[in-house]
Protein backbone atom coordinates (compact mmCIF):
# COMPACT_ATOMS: atom_id res chain seq x y z
CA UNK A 1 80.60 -108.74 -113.67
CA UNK A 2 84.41 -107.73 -111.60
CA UNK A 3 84.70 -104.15 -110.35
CA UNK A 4 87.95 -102.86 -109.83
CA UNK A 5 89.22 -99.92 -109.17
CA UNK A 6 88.59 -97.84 -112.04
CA UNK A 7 86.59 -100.09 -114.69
CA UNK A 8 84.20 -102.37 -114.81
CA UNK A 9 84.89 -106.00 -116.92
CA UNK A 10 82.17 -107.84 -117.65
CA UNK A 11 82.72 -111.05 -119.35
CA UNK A 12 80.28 -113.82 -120.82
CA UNK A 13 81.99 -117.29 -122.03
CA UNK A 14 85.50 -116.20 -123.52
CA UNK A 15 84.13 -112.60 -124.25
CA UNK A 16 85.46 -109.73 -121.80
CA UNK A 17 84.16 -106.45 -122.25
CA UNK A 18 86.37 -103.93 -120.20
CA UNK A 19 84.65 -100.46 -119.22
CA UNK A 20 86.57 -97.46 -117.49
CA UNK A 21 84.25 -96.61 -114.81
CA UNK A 22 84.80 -92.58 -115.54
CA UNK A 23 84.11 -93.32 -119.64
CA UNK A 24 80.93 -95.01 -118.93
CA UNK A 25 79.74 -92.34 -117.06
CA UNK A 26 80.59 -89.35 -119.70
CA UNK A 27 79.09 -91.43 -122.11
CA UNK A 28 75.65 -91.53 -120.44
CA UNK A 29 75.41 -88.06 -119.45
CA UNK A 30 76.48 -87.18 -123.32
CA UNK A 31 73.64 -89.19 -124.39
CA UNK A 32 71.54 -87.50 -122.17
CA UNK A 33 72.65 -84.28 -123.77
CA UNK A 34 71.76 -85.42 -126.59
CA UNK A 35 68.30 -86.02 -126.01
CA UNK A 36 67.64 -82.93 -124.08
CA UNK A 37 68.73 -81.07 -127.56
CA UNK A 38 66.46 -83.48 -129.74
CA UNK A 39 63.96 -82.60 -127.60
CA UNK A 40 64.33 -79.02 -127.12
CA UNK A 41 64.61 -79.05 -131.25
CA UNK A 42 60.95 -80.50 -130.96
CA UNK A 43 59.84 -77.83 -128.99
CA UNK A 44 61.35 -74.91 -130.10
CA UNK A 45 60.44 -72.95 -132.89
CA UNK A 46 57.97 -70.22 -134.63
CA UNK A 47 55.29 -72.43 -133.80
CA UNK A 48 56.36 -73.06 -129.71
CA UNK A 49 55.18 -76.39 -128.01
CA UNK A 50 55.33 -77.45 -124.55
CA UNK A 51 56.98 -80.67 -123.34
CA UNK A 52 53.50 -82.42 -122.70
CA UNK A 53 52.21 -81.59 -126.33
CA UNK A 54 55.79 -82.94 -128.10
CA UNK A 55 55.12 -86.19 -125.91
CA UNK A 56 51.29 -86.28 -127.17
CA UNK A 57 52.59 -85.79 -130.59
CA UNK A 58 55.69 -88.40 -130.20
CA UNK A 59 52.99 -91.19 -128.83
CA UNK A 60 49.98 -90.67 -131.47
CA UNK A 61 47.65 -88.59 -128.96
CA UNK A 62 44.47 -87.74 -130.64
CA UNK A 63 44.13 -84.56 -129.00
CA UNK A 64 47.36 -83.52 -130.35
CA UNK A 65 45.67 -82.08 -133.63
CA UNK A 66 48.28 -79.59 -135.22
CA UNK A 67 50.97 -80.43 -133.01
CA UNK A 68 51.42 -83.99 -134.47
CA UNK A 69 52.19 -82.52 -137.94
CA UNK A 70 54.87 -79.73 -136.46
CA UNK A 71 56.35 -82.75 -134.53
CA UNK A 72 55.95 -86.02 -136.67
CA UNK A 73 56.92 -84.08 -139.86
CA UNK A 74 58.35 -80.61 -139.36
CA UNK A 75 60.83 -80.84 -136.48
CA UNK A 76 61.82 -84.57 -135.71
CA UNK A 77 63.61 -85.66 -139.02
CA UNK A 78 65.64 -83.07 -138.29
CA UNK A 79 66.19 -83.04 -135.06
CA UNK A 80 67.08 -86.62 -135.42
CA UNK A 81 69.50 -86.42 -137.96
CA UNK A 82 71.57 -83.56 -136.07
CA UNK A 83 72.01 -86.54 -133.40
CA UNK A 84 72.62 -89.01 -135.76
CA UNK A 85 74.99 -87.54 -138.55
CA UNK A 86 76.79 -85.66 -135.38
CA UNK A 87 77.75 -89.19 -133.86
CA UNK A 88 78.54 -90.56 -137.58
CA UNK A 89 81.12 -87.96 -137.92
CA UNK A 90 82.03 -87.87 -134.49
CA UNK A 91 83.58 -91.71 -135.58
CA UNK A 92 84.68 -90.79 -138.76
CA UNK A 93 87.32 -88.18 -136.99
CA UNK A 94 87.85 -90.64 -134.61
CA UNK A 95 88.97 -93.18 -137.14
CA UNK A 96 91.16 -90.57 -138.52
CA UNK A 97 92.66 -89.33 -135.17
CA UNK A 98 93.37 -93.17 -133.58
CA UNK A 99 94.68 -94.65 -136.86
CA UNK A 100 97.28 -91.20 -137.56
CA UNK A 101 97.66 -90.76 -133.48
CA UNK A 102 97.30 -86.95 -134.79
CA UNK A 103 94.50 -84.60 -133.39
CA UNK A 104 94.89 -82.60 -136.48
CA UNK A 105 93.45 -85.58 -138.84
CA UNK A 106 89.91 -85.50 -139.63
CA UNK A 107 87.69 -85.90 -142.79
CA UNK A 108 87.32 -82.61 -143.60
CA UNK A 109 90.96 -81.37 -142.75
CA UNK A 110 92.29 -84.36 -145.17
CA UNK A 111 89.96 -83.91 -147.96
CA UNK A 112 87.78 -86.76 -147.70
CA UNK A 113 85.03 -84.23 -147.27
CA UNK A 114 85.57 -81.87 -149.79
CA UNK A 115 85.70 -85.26 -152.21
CA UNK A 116 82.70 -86.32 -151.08
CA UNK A 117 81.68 -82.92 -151.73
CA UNK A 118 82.97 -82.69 -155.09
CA UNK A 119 81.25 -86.01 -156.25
CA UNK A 120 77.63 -84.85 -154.90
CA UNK A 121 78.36 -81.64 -156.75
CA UNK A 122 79.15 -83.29 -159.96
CA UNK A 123 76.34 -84.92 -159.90
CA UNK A 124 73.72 -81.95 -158.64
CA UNK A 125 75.21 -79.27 -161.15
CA UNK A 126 75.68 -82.13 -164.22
CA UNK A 127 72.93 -84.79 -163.29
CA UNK A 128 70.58 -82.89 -161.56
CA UNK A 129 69.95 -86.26 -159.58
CA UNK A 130 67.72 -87.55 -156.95
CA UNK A 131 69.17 -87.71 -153.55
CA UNK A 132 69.97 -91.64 -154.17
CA UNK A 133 72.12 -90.33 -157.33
CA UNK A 134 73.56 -87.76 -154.72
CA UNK A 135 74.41 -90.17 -152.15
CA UNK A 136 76.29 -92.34 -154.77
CA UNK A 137 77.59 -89.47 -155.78
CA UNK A 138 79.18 -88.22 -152.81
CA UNK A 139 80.40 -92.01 -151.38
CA UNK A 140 82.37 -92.09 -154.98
CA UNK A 141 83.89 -88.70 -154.48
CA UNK A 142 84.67 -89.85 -151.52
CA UNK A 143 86.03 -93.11 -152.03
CA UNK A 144 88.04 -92.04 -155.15
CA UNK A 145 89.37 -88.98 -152.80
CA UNK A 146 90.61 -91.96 -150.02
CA UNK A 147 91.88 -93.80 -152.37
CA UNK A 148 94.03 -90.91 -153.79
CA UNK A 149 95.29 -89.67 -150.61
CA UNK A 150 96.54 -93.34 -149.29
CA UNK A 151 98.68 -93.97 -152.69
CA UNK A 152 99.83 -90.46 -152.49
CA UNK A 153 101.16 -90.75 -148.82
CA UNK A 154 102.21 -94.43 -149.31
CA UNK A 155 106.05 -95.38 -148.37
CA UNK A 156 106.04 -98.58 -147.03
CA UNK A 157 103.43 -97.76 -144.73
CA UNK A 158 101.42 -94.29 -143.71
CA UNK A 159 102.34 -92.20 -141.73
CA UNK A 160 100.07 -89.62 -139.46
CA UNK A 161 101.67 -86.53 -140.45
CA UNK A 162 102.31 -87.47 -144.33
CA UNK A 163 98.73 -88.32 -144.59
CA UNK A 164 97.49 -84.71 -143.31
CA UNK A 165 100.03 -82.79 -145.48
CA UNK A 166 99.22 -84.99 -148.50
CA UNK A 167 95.18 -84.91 -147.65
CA UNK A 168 95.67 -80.67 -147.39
CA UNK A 169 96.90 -80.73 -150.52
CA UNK A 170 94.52 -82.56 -151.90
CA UNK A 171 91.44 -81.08 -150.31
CA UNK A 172 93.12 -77.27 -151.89
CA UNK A 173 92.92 -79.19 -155.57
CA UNK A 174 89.50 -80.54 -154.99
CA UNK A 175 88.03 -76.84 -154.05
CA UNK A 176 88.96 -75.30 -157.19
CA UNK A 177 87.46 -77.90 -158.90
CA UNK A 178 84.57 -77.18 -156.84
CA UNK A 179 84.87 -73.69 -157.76
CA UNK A 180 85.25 -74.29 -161.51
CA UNK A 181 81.97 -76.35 -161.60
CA UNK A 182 79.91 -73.38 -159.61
CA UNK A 183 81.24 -71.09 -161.61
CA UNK A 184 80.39 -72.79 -164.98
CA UNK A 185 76.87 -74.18 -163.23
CA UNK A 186 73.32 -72.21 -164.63
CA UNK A 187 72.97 -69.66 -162.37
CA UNK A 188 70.06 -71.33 -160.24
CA UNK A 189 71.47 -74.89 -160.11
CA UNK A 190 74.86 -72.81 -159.21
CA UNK A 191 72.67 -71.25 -156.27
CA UNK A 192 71.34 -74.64 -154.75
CA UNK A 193 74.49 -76.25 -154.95
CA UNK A 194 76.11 -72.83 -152.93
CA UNK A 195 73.07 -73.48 -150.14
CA UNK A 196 73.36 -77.24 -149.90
CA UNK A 197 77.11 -76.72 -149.47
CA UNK A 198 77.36 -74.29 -146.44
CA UNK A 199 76.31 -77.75 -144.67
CA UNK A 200 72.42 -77.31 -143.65
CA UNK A 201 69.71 -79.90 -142.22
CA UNK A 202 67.01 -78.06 -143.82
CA UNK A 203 66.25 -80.03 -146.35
CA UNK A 204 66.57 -83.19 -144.49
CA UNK A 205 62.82 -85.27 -144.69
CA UNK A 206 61.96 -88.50 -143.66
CA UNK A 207 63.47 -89.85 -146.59
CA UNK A 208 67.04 -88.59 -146.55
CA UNK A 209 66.49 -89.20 -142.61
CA UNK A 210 65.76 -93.16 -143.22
CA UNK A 211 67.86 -93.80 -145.74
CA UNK A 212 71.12 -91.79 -144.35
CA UNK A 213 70.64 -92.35 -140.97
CA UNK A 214 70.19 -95.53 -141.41
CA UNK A 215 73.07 -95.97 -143.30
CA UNK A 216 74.92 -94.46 -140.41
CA UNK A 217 73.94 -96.44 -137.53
CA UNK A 218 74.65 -99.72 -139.31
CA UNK A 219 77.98 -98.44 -140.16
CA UNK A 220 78.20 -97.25 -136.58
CA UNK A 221 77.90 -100.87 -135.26
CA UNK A 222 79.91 -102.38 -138.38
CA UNK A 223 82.68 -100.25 -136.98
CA UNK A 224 81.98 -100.98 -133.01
CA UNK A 225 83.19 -105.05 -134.15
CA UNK A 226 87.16 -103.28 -134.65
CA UNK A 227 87.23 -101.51 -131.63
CA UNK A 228 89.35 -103.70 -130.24
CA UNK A 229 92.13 -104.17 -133.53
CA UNK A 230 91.80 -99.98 -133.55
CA UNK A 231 93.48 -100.58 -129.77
CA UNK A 232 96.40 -102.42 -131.25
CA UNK A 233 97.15 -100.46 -134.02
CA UNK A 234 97.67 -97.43 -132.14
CA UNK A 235 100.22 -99.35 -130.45
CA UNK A 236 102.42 -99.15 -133.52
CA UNK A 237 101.65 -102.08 -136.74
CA UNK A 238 104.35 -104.27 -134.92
CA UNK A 239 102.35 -104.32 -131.76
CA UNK A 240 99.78 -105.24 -133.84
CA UNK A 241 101.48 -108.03 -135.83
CA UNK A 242 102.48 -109.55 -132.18
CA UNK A 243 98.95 -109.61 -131.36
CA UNK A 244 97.41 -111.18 -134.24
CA UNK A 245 96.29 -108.33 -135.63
CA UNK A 246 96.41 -107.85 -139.63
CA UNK A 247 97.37 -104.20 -139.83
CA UNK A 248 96.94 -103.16 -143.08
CA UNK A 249 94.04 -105.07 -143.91
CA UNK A 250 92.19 -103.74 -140.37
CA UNK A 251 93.55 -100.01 -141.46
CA UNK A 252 91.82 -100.31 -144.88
CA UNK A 253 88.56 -101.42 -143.82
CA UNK A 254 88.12 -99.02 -140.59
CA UNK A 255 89.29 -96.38 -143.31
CA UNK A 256 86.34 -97.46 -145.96
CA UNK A 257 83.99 -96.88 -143.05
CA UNK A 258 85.03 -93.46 -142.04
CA UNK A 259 84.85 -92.52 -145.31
CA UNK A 260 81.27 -93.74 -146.36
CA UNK A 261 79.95 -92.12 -142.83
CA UNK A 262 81.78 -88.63 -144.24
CA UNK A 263 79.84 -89.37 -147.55
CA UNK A 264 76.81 -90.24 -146.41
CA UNK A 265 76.44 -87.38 -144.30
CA UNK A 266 77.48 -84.64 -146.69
CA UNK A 267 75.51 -86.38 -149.16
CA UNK A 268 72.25 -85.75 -146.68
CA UNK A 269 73.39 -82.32 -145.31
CA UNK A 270 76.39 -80.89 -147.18
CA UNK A 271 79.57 -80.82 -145.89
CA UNK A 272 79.71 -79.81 -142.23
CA UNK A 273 83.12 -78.93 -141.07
CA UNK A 274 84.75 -79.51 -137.87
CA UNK A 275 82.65 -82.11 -136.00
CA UNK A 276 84.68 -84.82 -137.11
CA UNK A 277 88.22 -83.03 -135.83
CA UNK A 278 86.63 -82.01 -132.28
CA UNK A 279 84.61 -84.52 -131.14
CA UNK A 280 87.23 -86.68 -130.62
CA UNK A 281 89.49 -84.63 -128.93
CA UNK A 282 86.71 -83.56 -126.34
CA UNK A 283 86.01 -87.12 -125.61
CA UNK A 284 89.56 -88.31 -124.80
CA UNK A 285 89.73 -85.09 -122.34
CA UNK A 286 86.11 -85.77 -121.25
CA UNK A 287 87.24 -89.31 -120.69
CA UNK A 288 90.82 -88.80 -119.55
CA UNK A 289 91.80 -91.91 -121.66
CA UNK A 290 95.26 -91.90 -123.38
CA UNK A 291 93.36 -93.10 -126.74
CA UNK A 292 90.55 -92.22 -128.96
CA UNK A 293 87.36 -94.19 -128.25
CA UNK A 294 84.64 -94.54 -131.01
CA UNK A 295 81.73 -94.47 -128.62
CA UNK A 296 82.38 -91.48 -126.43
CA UNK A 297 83.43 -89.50 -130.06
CA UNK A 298 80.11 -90.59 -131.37
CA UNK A 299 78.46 -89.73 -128.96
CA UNK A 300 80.20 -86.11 -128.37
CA UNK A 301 79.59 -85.38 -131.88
CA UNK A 302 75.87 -85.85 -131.63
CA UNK A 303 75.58 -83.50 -128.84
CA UNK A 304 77.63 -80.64 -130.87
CA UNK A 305 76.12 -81.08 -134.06
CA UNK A 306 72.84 -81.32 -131.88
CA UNK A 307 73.86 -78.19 -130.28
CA UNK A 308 75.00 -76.02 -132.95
CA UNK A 309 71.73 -76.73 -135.07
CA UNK A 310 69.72 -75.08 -131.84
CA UNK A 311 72.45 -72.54 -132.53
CA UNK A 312 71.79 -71.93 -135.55
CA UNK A 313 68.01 -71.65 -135.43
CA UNK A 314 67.15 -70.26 -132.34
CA UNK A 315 70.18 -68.25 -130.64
CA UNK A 316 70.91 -66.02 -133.47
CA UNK A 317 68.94 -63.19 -134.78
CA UNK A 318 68.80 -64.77 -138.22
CA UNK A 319 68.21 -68.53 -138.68
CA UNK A 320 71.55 -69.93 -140.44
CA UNK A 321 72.49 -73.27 -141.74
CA UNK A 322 74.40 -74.79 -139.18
CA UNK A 323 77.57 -75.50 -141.21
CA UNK A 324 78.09 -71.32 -140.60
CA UNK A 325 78.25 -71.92 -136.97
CA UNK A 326 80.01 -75.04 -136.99
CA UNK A 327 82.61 -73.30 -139.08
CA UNK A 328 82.87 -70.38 -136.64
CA UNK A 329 83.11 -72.25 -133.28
CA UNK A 330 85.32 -75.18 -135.20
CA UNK A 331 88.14 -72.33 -136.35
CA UNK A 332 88.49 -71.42 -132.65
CA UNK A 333 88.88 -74.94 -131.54
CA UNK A 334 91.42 -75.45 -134.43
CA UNK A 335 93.77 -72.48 -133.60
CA UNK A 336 93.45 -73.44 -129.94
CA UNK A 337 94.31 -77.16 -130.66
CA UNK A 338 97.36 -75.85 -133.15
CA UNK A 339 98.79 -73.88 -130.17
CA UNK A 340 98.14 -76.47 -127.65
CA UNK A 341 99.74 -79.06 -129.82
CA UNK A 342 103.24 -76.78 -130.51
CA UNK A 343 103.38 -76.11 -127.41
CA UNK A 344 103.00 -79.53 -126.09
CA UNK A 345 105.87 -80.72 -128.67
């Protein structure tokens, strides 16, 4: 291991890993964040526990009777899966943002969302599915949505703000189709597809919490092996080319990832705006680093979709699902970025 001024390199055989030293630390205290919300999610609730009977239920204690079941199978799918779908979309945006070098692109600002969205709906208000059905569902909608959006902003290459204009457009077709199937939904299918798309953890069990957050942290590492081709494409595609990197092909594939984390997660939770297009953003500032890093996004979006789900349950008179909050804070932190941004330019 070398320690310079600023970073730390650490290299084994012809591998170097280089770490700004300030990066490295904002990353650990985020992750501690996020486990003091986990946590406090444990605790918290109608049914309050103290931190020595959440640890008795976490470890199998005996003595911890009643607690184990508020724990074990109330409180800690949940809690988990804020962490873990916050850091998936966390990437996603910061996918979005690196590739477009535009703080403005994001899943759900570009429509890959509201696709994946629009496929889980097709299949909850036509199907009536399980929540596998959903999840294929939603990574279709999703996919096809991609997929639509790339052609669409296509001219001999894509450009960051073509992309966001195209993907707005896009995203404003896909709603009233949205609308159309609510409205033409039985009325109590129409009502559980309304709930499951204000973006809510409630539902989330041990099953969607295997199965999609499992599916997130393997495509979280998939997408760690391009951190370093991400570098070199936001130096500009001939950069790239001069450094052996395949542009396109790199683009395509970092793209299919971003998009199945979006999918995945609104499949689980509904579609939860506004993560994806902040966390980013707050972890380059956090970070002072002229880029966007996957890792520090990740991990910023786990603490605010961590955060805003402790929000959403226990700061507010009434419990809401934490898509309403997300939307609230996340329009603020749009109209400041929008200013910030003009008046940057």
């Amino acid at each position: 291991m070398e320690f310079g001024h600023r970073a730390w390199v650490v290299r084994r055989s012809r591998l170097a890993l280089r770490w700004q030293a300030r990066t490295v630390i904002v990353c650990v205290a985020l992750a501690v964040l996020t486990l003091a919300a986990t946590t406090a999610a444990l605790a918290l609730g109608d049914y309050p526990l103290t931190l020595p009977e959440v640890w008795a239920a976490l470890t199998g204690d005996p003595g911890a009777g009643f607690s184990s079941i508020v724990v074990l199978e109330w409180r800690l799918p949940r809690a988990v899966a804020a962490a873990v779908f916050g850091a998936g979309l966390g990437a996603a945006g910061a996918v979005f943002q690196s590739l477009t070098r535009n703080a403005l692109a994001s899943p759900d600002i570009i429509g890959i969302s509201t696709g994946s969205y629009s496929g889980a709906l097709i299949v909850i208000v036509l199907v009536q599915g399980t929540y596998l059905q959903l999840t294929a569902g939603a990574l279709a909608g999703g996919a096809a949505t991609a997929a639509i959006i790339y052609l669409l902003a296509w001219r001999g290459g894509v450009q960051g703000f073509r992309l966001i204009i195209v993907g707005i457009a896009v995203s404003a077709m896909l709603t009233s189709f949205n609308t159309w199937l609510m409205l033409t939904a039985k009325l109590e299918v129409a009502l559980a597809a309304s709930a499951w798309g204000a973006g809510s953890l409630g539902r989330i069990g041990w099953q969607e919490m295997l199965v999609g957050g499992g599916t997130v942290l393997v495509l979280l590492v998939v997408l760690a092996a391009f951190g370093r081709p991400m570098r070199q494409l936001e130096l500009g595609d001939d950069a790239a080319h001069a450094t052996g990197t395949r542009a396109e092909p790199v683009r395509l594939a970092v793209i299919a990832i971003a998009v199945a984390l979006t999918a995945v997660v609104s499949s689980a939770a509904g579609p939860i705006a506004f993560i994806a297009l902040a966390a980013p953003q707050i972890a380059r500032r956090l970070c002072r680093t002229p880029g966007i890093s996957v890792v520090p996004a990740a991990l910023t979006g786990a603490v605010l979709l961590a955060g805003a789900e402790l929000a959403a349950l226990h700061l507010l008179p009434v419990a809401l699902p934490v898509g309403v909050v997300t939307v609230v804070l996340g329009g603020g932190y749009l109209l400041w970025l929008i200013v910030h941004e003009v008046r940057r330019r």
